[in-house]
C-alpha atoms as a PDB file:
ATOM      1  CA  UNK A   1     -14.503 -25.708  -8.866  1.00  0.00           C
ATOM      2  CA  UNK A   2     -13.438 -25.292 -12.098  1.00  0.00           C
ATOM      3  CA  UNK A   3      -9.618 -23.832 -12.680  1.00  0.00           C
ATOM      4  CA  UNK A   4      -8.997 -21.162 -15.520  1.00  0.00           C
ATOM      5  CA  UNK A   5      -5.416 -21.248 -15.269  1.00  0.00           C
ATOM      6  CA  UNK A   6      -1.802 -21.441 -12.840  1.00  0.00           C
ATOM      7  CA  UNK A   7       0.971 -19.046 -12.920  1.00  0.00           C
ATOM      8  CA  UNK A   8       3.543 -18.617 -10.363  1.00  0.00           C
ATOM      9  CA  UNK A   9       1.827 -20.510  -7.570  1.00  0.00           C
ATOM     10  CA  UNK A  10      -1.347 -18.437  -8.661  1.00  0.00           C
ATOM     11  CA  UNK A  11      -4.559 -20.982  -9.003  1.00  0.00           C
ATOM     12  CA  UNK A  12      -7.533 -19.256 -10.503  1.00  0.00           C
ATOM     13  CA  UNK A  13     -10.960 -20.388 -10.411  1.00  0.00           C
ATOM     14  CA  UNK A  14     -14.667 -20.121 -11.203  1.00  0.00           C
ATOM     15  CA  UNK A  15     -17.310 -21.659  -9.607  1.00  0.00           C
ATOM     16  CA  UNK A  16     -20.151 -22.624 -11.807  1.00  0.00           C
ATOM     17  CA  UNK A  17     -23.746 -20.845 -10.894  1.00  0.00           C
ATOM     18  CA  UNK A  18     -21.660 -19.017  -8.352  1.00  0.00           C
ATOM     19  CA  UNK A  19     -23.818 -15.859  -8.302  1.00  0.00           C
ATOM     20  CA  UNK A  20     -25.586 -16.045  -5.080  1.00  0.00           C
ATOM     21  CA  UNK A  21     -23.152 -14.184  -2.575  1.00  0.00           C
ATOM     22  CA  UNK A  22     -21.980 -11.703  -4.956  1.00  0.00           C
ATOM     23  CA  UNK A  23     -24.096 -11.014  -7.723  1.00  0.00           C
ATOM     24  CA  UNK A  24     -20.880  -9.712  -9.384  1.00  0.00           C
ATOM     25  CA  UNK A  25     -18.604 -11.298 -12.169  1.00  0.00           C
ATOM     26  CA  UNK A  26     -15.648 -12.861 -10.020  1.00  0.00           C
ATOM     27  CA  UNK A  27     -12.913 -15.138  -9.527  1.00  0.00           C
ATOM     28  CA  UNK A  28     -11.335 -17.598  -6.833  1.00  0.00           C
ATOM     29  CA  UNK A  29      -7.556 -16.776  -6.544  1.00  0.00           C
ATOM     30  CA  UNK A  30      -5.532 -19.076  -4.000  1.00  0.00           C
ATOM     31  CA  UNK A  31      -1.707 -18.411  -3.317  1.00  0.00           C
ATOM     32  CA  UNK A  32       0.013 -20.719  -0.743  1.00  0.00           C
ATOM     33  CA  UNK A  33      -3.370 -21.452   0.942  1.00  0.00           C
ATOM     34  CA  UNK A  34      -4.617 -17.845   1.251  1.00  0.00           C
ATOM     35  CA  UNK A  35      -7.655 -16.767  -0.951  1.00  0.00           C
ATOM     36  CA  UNK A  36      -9.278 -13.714  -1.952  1.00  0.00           C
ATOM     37  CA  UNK A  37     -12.195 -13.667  -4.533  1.00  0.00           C
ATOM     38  CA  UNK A  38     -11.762 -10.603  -7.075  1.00  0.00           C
ATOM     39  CA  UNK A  39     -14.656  -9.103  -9.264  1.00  0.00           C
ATOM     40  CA  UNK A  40     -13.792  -9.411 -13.085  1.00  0.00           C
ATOM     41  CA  UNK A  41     -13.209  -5.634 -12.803  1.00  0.00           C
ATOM     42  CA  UNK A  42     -10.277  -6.172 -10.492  1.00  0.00           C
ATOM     43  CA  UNK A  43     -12.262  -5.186  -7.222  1.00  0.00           C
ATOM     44  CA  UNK A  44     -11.356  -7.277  -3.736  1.00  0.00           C
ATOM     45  CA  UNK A  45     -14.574  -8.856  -2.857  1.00  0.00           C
ATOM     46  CA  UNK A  46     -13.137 -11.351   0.363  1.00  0.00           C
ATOM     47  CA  UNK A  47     -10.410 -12.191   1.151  1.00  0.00           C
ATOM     48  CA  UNK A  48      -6.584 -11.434   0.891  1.00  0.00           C
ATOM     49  CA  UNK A  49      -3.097 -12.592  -0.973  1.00  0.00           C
ATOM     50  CA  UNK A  50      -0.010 -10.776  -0.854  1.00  0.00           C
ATOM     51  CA  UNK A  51       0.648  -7.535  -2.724  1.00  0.00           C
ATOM     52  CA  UNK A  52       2.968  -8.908  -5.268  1.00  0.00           C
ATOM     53  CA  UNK A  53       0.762 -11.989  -6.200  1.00  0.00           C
ATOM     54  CA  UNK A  54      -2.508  -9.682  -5.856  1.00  0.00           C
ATOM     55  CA  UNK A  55      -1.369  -7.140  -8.438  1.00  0.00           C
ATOM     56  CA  UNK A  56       0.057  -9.709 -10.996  1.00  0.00           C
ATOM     57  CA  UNK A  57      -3.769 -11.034 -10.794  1.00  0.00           C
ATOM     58  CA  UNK A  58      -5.372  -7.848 -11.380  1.00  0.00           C
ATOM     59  CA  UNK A  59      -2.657  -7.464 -14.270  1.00  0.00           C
ATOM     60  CA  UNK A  60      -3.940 -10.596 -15.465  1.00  0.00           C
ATOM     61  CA  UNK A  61      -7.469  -9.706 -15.488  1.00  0.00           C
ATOM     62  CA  UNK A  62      -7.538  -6.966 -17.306  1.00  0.00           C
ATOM     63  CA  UNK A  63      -4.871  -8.708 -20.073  1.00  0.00           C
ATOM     64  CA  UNK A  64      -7.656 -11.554 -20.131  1.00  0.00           C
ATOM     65  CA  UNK A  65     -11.024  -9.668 -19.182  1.00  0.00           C
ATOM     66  CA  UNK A  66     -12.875 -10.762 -22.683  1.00  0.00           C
ATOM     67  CA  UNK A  67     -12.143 -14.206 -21.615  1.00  0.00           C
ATOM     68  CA  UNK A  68     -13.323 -14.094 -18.309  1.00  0.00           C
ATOM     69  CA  UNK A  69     -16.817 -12.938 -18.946  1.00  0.00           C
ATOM     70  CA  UNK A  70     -17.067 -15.522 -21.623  1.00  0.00           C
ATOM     71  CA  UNK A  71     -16.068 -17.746 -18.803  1.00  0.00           C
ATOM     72  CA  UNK A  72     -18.640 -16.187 -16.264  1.00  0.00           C
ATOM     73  CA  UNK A  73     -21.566 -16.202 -18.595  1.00  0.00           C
ATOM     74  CA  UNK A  74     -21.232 -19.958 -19.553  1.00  0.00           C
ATOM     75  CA  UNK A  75     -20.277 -20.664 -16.105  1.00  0.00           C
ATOM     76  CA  UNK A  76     -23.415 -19.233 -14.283  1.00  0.00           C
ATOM     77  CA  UNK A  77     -25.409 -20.741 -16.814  1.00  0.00           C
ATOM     78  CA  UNK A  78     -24.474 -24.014 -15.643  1.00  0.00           C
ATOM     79  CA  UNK A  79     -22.267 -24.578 -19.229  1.00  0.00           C
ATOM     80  CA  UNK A  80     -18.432 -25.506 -19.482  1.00  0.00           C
ATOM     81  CA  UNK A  81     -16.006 -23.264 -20.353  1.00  0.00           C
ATOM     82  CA  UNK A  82     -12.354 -23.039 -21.658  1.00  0.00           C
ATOM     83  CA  UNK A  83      -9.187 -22.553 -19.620  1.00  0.00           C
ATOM     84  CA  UNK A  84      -7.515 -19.606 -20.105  1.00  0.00           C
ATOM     85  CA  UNK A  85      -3.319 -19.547 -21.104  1.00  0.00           C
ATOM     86  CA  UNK A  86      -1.993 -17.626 -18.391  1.00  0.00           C
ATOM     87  CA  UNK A  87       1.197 -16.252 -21.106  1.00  0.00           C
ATOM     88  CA  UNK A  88      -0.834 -15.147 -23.969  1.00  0.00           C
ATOM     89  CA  UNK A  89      -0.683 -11.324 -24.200  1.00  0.00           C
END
């Protein structure tokens, strides 16, 4: 499982081909061994994180959505794809 980036504890993911279950754009978030898998568009698919660490994710995502399709497209095609700086605005 791929990681995209770490911030504050925060490990994000992306599975490659990882479109069976969900058929939605998505990530893998895990905080202190609690995970909850978000679509690209912020929605909780499974899953659950704190509050705190769940809304500086969805904060994330929309600061880095571009990227994360980029990532999703390459990544359900099988292809490599770039980690993503958690601090660039």
């Amino acid at each position: 499982m791929p990681e995209l980036t770490r911030f504050n504890n925060i490990i994000i993911y992306m599975y490659f081909t990882d479109n069976d279950k969900h058929h939605k754009p998505h990530i893998h978030v895990k905080y202190n061994g609690q995970e909850v898998i978000l679509g690209i568009d912020g929605t909780k698919l499974r899953g659950d994180i704190p509050r705190k660490q769940l809304r500086k994710v969805r904060k994330w995502i929309k600061i880095h959505e571009e990227e994360l399709y980029d990532a999703w497209n390459k990544a359900v095609r099988g292809m490599e794809f770039d980690s993503i700086d958690p601090y660039k605005e």
